[in-house]
PDB file of N, CA and C in Angstrom:
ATOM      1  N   UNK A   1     158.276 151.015 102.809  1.00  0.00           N
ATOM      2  CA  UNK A   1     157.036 151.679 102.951  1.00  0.00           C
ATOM      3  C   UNK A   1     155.919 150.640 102.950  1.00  0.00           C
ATOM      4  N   UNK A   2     155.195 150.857 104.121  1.00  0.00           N
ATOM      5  CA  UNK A   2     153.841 149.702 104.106  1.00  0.00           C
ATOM      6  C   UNK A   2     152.897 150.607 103.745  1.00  0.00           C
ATOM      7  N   UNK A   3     152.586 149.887 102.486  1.00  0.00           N
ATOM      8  CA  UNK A   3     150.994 150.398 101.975  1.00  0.00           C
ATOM      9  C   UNK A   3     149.576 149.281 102.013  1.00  0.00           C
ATOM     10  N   UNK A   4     148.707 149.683 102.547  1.00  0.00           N
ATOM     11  CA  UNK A   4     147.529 149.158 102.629  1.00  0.00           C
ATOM     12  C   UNK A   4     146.666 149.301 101.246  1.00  0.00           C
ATOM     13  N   UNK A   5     145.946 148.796 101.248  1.00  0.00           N
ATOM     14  CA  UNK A   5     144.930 148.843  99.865  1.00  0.00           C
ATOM     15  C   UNK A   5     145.453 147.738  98.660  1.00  0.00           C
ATOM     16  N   UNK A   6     144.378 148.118  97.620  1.00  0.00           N
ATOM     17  CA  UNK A   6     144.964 147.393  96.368  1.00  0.00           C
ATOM     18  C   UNK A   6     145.671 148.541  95.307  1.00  0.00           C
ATOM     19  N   UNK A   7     146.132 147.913  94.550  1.00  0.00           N
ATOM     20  CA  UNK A   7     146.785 148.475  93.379  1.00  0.00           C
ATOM     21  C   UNK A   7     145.977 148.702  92.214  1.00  0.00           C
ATOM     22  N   UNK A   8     145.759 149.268  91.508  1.00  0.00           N
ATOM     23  CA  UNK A   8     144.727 150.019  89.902  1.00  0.00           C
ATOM     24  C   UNK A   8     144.850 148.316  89.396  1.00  0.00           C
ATOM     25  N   UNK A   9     145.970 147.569  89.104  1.00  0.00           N
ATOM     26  CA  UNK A   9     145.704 146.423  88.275  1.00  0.00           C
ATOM     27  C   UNK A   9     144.811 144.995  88.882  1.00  0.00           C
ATOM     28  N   UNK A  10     145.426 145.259  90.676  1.00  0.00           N
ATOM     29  CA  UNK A  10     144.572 144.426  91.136  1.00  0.00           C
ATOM     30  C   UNK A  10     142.956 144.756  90.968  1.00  0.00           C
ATOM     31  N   UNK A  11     142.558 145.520  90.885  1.00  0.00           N
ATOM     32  CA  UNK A  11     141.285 146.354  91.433  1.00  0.00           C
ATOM     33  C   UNK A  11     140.466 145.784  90.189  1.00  0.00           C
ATOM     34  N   UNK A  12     141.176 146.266  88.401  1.00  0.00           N
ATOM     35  CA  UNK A  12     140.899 145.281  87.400  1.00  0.00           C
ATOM     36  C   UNK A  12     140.627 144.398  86.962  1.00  0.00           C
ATOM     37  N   UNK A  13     141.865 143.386  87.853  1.00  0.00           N
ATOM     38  CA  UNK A  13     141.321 141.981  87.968  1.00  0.00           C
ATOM     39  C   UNK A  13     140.517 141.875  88.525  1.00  0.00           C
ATOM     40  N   UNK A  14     140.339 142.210  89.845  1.00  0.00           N
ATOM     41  CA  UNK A  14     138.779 141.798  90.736  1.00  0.00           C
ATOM     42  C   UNK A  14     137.838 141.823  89.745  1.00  0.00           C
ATOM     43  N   UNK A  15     137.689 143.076  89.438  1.00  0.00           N
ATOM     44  CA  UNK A  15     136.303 143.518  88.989  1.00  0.00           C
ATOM     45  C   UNK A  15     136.203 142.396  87.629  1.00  0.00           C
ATOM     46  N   UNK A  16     137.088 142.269  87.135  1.00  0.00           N
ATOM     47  CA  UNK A  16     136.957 141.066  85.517  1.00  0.00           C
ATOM     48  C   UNK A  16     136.539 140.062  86.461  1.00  0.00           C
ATOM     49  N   UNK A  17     137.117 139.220  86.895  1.00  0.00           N
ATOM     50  CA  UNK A  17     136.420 137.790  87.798  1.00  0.00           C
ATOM     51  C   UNK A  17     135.237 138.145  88.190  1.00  0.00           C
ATOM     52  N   UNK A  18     135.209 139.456  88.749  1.00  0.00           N
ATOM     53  CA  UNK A  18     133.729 139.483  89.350  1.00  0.00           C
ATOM     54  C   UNK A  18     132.451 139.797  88.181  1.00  0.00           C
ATOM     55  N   UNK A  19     133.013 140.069  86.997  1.00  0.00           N
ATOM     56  CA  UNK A  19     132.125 140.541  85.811  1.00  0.00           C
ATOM     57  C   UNK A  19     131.937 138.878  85.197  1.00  0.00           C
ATOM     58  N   UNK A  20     132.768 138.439  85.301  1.00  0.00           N
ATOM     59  CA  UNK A  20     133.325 136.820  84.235  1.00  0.00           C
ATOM     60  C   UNK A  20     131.818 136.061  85.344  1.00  0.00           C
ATOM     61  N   UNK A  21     132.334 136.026  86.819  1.00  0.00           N
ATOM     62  CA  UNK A  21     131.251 134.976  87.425  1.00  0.00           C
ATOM     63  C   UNK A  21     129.832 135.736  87.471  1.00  0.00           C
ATOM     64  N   UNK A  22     129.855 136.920  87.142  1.00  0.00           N
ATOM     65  CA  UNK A  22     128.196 137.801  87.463  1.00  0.00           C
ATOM     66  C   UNK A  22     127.375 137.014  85.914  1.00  0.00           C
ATOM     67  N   UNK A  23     128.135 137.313  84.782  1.00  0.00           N
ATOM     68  CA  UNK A  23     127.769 136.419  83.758  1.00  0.00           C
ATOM     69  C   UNK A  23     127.533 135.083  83.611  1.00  0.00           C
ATOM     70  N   UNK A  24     128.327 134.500  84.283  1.00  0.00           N
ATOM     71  CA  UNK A  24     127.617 133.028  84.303  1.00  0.00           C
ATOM     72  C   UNK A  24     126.488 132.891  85.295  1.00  0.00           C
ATOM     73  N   UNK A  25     126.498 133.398  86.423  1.00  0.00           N
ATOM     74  CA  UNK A  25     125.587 133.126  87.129  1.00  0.00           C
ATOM     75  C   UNK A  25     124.370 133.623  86.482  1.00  0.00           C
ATOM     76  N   UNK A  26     124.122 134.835  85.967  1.00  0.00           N
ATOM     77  CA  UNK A  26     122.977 135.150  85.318  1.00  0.00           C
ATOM     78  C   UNK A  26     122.434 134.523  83.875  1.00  0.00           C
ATOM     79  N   UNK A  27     123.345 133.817  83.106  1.00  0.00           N
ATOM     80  CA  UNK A  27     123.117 133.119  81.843  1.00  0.00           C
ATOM     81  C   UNK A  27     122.529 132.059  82.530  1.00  0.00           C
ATOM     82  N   UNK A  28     122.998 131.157  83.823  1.00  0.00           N
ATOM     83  CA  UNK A  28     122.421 130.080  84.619  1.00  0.00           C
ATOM     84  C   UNK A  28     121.041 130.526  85.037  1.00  0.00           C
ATOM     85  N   UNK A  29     120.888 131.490  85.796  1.00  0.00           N
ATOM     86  CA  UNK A  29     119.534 131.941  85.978  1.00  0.00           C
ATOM     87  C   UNK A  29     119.108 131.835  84.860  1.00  0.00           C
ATOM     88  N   UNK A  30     118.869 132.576  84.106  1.00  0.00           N
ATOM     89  CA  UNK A  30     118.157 132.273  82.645  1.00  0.00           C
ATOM     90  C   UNK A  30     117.498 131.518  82.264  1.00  0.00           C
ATOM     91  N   UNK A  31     118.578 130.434  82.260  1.00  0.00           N
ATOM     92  CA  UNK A  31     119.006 129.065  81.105  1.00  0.00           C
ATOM     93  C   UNK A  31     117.841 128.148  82.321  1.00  0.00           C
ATOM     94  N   UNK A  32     117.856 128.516  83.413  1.00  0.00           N
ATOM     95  CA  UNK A  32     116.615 128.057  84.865  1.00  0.00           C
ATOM     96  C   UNK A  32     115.147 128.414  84.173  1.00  0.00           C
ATOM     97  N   UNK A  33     115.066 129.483  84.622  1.00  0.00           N
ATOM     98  CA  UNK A  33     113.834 130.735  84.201  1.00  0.00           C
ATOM     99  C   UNK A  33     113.343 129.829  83.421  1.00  0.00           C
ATOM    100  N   UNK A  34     114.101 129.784  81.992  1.00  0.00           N
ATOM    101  CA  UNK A  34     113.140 129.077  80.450  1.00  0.00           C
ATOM    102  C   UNK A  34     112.992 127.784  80.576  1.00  0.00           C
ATOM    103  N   UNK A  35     113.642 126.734  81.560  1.00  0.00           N
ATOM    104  CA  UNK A  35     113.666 125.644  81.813  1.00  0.00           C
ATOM    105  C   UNK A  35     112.207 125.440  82.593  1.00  0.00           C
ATOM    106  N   UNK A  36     112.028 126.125  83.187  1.00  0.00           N
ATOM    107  CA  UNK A  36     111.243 125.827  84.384  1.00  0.00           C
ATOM    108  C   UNK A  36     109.877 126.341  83.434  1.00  0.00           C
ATOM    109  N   UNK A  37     109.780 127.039  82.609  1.00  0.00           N
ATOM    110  CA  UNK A  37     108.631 128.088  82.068  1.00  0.00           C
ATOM    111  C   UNK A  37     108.189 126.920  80.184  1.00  0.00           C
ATOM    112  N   UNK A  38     109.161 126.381  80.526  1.00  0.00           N
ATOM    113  CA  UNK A  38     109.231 125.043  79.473  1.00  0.00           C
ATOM    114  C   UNK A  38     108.260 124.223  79.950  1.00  0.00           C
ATOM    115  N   UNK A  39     108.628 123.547  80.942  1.00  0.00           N
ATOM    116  CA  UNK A  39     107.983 122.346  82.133  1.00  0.00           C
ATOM    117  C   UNK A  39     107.264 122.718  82.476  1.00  0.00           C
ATOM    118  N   UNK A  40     106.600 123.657  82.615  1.00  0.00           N
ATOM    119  CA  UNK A  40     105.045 124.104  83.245  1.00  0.00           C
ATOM    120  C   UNK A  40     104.478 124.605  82.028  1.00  0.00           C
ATOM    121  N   UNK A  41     105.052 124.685  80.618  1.00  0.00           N
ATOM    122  CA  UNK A  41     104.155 124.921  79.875  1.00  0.00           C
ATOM    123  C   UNK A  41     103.781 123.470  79.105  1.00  0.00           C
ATOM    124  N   UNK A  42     104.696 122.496  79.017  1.00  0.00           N
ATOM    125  CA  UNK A  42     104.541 121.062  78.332  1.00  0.00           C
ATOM    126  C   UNK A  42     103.329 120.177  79.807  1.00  0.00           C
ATOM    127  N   UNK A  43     103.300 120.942  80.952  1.00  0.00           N
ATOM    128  CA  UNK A  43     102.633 120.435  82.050  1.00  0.00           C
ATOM    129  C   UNK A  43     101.319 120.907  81.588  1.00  0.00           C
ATOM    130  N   UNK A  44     101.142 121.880  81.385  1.00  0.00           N
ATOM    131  CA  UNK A  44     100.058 122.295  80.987  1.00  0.00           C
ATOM    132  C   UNK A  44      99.269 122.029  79.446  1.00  0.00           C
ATOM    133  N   UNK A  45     100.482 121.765  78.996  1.00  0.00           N
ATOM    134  CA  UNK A  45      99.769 121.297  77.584  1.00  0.00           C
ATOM    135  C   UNK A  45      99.316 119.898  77.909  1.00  0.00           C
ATOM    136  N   UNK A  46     100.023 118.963  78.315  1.00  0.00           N
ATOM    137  CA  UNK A  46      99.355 117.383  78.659  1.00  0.00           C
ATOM    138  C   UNK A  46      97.900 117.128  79.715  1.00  0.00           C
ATOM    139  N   UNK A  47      98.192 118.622  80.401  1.00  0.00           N
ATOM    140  CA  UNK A  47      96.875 118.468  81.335  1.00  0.00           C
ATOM    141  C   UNK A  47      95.604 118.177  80.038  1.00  0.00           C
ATOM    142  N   UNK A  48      95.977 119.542  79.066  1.00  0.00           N
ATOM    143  CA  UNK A  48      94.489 119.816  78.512  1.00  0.00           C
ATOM    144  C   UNK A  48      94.369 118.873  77.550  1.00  0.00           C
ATOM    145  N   UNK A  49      95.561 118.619  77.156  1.00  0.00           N
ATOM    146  CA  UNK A  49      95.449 117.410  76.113  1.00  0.00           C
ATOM    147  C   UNK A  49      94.644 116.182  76.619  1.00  0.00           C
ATOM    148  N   UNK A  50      95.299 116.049  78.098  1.00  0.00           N
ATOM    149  CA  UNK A  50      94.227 114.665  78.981  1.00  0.00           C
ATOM    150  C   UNK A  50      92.930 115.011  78.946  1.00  0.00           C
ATOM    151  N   UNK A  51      92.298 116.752  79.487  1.00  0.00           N
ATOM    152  CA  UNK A  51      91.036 116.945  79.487  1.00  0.00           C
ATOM    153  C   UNK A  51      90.350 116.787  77.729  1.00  0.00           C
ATOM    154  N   UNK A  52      91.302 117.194  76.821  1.00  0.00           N
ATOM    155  CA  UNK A  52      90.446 117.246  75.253  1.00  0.00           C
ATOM    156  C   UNK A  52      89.915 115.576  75.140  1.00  0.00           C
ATOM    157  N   UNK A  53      91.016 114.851  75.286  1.00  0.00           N
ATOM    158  CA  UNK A  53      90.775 113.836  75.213  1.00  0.00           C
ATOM    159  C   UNK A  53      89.876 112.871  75.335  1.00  0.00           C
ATOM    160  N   UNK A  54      89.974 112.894  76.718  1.00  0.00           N
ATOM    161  CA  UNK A  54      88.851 112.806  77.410  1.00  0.00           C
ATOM    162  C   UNK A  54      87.381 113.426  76.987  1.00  0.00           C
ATOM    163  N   UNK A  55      87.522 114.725  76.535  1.00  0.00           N
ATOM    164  CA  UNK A  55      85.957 114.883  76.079  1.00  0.00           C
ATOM    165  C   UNK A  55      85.747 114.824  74.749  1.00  0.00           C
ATOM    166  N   UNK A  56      86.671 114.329  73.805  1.00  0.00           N
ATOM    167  CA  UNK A  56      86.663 113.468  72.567  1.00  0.00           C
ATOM    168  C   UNK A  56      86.070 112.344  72.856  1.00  0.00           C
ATOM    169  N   UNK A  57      86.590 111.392  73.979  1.00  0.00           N
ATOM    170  CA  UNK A  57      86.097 109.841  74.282  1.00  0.00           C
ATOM    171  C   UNK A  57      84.947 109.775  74.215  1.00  0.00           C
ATOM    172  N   UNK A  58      84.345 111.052  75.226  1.00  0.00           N
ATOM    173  CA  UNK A  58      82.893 111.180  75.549  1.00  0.00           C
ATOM    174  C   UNK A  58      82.029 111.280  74.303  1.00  0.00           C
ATOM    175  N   UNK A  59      82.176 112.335  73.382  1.00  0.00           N
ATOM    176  CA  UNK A  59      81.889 112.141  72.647  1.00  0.00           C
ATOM    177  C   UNK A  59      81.969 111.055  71.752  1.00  0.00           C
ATOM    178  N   UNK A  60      82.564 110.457  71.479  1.00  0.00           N
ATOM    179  CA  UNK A  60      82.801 109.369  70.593  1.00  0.00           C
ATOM    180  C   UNK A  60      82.168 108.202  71.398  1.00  0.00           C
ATOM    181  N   UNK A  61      82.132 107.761  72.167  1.00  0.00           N
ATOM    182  CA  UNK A  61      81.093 106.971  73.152  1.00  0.00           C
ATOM    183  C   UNK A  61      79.670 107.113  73.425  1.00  0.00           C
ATOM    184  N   UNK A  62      79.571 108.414  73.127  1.00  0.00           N
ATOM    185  CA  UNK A  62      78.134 109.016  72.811  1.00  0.00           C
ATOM    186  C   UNK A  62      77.701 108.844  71.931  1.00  0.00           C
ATOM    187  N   UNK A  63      77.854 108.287  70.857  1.00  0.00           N
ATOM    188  CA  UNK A  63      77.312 108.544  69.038  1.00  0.00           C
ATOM    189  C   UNK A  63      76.482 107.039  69.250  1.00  0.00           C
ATOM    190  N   UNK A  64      75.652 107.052  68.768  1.00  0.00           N
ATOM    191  CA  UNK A  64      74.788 105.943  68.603  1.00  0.00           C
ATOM    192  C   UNK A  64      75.036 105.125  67.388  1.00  0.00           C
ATOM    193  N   UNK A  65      76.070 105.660  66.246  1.00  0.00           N
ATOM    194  CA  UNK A  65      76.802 104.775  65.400  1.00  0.00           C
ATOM    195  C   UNK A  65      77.879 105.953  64.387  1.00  0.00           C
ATOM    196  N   UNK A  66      78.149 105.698  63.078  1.00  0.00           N
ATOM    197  CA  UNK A  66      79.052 106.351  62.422  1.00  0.00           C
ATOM    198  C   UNK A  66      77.983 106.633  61.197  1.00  0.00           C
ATOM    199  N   UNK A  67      78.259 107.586  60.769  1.00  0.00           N
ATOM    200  CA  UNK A  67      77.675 108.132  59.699  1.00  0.00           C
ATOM    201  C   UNK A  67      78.466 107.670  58.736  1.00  0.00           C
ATOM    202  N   UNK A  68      79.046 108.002  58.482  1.00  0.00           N
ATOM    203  CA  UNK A  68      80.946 107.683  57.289  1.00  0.00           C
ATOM    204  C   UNK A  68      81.957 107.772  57.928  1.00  0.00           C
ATOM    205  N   UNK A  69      82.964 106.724  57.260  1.00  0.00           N
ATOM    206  CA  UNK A  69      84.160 107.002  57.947  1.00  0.00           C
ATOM    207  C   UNK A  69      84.977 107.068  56.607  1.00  0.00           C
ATOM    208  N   UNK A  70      85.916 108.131  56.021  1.00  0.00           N
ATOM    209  CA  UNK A  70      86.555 108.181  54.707  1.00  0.00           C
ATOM    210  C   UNK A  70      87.167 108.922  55.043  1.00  0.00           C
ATOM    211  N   UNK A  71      88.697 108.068  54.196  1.00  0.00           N
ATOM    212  CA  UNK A  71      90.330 109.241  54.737  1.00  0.00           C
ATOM    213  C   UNK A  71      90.527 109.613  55.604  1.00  0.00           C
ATOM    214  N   UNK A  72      90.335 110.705  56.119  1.00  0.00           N
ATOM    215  CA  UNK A  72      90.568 111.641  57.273  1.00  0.00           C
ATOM    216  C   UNK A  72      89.638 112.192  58.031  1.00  0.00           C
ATOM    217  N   UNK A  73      88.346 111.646  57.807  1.00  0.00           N
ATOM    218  CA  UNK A  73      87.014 112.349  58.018  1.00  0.00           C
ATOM    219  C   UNK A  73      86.403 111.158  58.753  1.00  0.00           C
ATOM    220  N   UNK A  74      86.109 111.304  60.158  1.00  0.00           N
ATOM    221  CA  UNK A  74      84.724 110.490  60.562  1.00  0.00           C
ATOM    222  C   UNK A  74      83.785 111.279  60.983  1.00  0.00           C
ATOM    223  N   UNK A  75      82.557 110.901  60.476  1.00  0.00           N
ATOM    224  CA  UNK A  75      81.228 111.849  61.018  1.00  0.00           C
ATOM    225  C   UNK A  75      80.560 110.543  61.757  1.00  0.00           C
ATOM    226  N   UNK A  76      80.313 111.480  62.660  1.00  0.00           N
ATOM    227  CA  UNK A  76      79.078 110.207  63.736  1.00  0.00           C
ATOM    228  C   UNK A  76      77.830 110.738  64.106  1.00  0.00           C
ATOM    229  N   UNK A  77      77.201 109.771  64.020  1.00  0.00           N
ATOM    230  CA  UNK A  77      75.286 110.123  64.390  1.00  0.00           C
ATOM    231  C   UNK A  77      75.253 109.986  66.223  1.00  0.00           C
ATOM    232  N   UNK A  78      74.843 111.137  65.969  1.00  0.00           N
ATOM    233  CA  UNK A  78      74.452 111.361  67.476  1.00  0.00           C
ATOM    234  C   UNK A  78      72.843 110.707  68.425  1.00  0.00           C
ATOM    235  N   UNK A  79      72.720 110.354  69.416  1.00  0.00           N
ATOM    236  CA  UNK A  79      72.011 110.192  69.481  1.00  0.00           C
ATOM    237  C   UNK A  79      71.087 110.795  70.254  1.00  0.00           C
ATOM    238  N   UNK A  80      71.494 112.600  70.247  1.00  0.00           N
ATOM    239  CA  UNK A  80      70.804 113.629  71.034  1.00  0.00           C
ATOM    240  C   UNK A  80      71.251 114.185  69.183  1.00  0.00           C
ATOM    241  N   UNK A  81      69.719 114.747  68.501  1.00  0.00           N
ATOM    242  CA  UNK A  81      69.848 115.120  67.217  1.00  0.00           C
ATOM    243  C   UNK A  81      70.005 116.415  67.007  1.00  0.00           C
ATOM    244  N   UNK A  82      70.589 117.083  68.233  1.00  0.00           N
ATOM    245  CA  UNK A  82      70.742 118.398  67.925  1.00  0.00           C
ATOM    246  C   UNK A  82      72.302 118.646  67.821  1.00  0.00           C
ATOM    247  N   UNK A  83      73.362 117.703  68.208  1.00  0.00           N
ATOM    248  CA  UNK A  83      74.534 117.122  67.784  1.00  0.00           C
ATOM    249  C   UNK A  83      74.671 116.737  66.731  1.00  0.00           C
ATOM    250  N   UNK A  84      73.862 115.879  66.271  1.00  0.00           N
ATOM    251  CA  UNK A  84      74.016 115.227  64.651  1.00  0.00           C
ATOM    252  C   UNK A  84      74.049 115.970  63.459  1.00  0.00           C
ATOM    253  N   UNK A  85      75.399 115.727  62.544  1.00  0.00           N
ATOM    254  CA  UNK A  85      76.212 115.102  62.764  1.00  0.00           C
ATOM    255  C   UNK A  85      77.693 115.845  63.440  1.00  0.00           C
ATOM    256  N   UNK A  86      77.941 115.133  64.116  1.00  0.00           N
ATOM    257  CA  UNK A  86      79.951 115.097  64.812  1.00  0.00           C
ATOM    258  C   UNK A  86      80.708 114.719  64.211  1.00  0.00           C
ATOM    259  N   UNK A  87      81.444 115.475  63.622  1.00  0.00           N
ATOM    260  CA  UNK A  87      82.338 115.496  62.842  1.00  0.00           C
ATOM    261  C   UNK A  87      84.134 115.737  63.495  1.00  0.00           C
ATOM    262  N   UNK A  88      84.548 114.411  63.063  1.00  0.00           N
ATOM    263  CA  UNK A  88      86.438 114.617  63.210  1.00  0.00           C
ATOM    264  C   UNK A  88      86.664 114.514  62.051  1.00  0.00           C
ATOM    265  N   UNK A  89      87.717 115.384  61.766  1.00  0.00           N
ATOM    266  CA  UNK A  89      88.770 115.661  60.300  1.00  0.00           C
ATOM    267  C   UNK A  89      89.786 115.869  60.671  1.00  0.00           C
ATOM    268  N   UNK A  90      90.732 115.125  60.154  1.00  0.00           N
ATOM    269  CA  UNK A  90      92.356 115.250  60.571  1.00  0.00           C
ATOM    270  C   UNK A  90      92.945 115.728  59.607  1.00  0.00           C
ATOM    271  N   UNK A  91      93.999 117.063  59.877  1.00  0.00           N
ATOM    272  CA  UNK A  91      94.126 117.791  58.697  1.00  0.00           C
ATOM    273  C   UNK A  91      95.891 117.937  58.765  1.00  0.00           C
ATOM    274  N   UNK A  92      96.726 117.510  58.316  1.00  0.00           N
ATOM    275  CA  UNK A  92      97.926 117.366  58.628  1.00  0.00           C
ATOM    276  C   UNK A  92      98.200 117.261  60.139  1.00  0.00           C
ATOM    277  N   UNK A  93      99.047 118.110  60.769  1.00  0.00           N
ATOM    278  CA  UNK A  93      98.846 117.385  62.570  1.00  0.00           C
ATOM    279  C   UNK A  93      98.005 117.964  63.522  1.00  0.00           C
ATOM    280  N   UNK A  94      96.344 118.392  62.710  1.00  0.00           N
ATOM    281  CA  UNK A  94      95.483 118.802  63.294  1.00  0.00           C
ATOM    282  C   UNK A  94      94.434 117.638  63.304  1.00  0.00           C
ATOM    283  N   UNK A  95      93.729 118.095  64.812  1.00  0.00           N
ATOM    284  CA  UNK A  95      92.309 116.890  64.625  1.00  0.00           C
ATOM    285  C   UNK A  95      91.337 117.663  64.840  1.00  0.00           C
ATOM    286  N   UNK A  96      90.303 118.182  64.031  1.00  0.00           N
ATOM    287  CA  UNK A  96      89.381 119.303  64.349  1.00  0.00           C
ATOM    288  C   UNK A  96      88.311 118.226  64.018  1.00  0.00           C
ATOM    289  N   UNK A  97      87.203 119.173  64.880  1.00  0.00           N
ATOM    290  CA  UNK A  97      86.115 118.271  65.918  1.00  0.00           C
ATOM    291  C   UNK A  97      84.779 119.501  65.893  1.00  0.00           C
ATOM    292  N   UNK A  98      83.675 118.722  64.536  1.00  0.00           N
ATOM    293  CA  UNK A  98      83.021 120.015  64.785  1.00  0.00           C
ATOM    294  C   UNK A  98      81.490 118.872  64.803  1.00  0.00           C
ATOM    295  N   UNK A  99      80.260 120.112  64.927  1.00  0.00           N
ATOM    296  CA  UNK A  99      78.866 119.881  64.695  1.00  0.00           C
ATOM    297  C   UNK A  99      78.236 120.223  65.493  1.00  0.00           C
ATOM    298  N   UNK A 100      76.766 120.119  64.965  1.00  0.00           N
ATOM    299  CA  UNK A 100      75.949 120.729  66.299  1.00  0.00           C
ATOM    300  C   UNK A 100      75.729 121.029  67.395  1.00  0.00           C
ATOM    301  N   UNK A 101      75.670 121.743  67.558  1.00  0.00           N
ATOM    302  CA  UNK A 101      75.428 121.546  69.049  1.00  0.00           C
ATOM    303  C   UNK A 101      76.527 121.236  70.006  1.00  0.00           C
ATOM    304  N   UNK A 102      77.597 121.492  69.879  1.00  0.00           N
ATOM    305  CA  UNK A 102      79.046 120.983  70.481  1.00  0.00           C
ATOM    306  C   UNK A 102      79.340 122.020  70.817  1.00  0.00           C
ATOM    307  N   UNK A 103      79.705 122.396  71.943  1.00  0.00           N
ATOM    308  CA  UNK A 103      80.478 123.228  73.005  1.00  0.00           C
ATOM    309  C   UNK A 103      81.804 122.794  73.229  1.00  0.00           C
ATOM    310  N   UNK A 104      82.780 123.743  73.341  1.00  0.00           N
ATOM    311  CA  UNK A 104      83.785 123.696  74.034  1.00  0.00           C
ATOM    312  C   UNK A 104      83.924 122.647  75.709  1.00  0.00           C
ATOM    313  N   UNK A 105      83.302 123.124  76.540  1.00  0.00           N
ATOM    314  CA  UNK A 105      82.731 123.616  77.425  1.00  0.00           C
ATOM    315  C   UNK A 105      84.351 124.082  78.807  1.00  0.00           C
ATOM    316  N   UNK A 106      84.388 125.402  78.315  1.00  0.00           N
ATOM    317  CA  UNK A 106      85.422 125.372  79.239  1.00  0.00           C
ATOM    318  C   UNK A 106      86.442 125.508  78.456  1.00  0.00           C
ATOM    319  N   UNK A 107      86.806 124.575  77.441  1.00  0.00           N
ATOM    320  CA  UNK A 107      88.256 123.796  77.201  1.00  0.00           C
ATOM    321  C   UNK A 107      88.985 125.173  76.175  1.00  0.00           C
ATOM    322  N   UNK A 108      90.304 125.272  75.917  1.00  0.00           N
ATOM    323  CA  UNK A 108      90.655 126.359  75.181  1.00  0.00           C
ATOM    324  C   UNK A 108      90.600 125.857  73.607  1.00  0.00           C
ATOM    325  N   UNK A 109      90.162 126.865  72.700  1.00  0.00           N
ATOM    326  CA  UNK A 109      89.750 126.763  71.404  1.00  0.00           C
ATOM    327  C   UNK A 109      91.370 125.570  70.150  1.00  0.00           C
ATOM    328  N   UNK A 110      92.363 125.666  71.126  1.00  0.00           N
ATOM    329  CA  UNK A 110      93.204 124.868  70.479  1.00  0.00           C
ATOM    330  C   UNK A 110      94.358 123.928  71.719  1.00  0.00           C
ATOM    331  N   UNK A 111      94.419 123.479  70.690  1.00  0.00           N
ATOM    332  CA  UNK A 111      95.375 122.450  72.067  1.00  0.00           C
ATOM    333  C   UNK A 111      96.446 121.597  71.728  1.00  0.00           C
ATOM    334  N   UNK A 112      98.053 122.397  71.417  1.00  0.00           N
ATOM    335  CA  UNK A 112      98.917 121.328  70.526  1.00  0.00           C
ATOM    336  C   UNK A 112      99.416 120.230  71.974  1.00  0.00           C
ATOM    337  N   UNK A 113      99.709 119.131  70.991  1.00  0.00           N
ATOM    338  CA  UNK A 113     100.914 118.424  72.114  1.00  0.00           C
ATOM    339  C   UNK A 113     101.575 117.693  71.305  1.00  0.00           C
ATOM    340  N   UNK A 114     103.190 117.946  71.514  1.00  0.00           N
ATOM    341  CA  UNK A 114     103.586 117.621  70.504  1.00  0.00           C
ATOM    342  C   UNK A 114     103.732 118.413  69.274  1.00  0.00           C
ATOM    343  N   UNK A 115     103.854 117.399  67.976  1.00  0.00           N
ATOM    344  CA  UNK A 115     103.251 117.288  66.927  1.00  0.00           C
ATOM    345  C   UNK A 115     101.601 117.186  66.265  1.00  0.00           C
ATOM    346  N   UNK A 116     101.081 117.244  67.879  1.00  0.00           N
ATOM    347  CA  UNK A 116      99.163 117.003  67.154  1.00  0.00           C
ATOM    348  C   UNK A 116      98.818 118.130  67.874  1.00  0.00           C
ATOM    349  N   UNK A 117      97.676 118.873  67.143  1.00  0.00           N
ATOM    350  CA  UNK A 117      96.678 119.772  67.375  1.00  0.00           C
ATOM    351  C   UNK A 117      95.685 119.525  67.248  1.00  0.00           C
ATOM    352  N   UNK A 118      94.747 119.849  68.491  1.00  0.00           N
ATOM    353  CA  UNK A 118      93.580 119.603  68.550  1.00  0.00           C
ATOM    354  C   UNK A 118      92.687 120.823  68.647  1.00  0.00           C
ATOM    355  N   UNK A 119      91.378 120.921  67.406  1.00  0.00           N
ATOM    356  CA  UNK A 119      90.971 122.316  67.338  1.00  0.00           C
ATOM    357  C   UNK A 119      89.207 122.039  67.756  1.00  0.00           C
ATOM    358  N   UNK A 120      88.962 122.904  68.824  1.00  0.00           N
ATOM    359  CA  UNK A 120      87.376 122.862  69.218  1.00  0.00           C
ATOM    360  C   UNK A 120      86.960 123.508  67.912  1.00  0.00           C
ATOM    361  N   UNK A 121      85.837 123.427  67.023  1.00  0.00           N
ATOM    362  CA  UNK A 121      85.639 124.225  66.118  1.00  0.00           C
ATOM    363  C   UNK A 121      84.428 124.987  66.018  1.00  0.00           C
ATOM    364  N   UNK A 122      83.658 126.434  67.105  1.00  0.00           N
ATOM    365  CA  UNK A 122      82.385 126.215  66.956  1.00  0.00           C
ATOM    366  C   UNK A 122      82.677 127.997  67.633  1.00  0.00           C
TER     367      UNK A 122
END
């Protein structure tokens, strides 16, 4: 007797191989997804970290001298006095950045990279 088709056990197996590779392929997608959502978020953290930075420099290039510098604390004299004084305090792996007259401008109110955080404070 010639019979065409599969058999109930073959049909089982298919479907297990086809369940066994549907699972890996989708744990791979995944394991992609968070990879990729990783790297554009560490991309994005170094951007702003370059922009904080950068408008730390500015500031700090701006001060017409230092007020005090002790422990963890530098305050600097500004030499637009509606800034004065600018204040950095480093507070375990935070660097918060405050005083007069200081704007964000733009930048988001925190900014880790890494191990360091950087906090606009105003």
């Amino acid at each position: 007797m010639n019979q065409k088709g599969f058999t109930f056990i073959e049909l089982i197996i298919y479907i297990a191989i086809f369940a066994v590779i549907s699972l890996v392929l989708t744990d791979f997608f995944i394991t992609l997804a968070k990879v990729r959502a990783q790297t554009e978020a560490r991309g994005e953290v170094r951007q702003n970290l370059a922009r904080t930075m950068e408008r730390l420099s500015q500031v700090i290039h701006s001060a017409s001298g230092v007020n005090s510098a002790s422990g963890n604390t530098l305050s600097l004299a500004m030499t637009d006095s509606a800034k004065n004084p600018t204040i950095f305090t480093v507070t375990g792996n935070a660097v918060n950045h405050s005083g007069r007259g200081f704007a964000c401008n733009g930048f988001d109110k925190r900014q880790s990279y890494h191990r360091q955080t950087f906090f606009c404070l105003n």
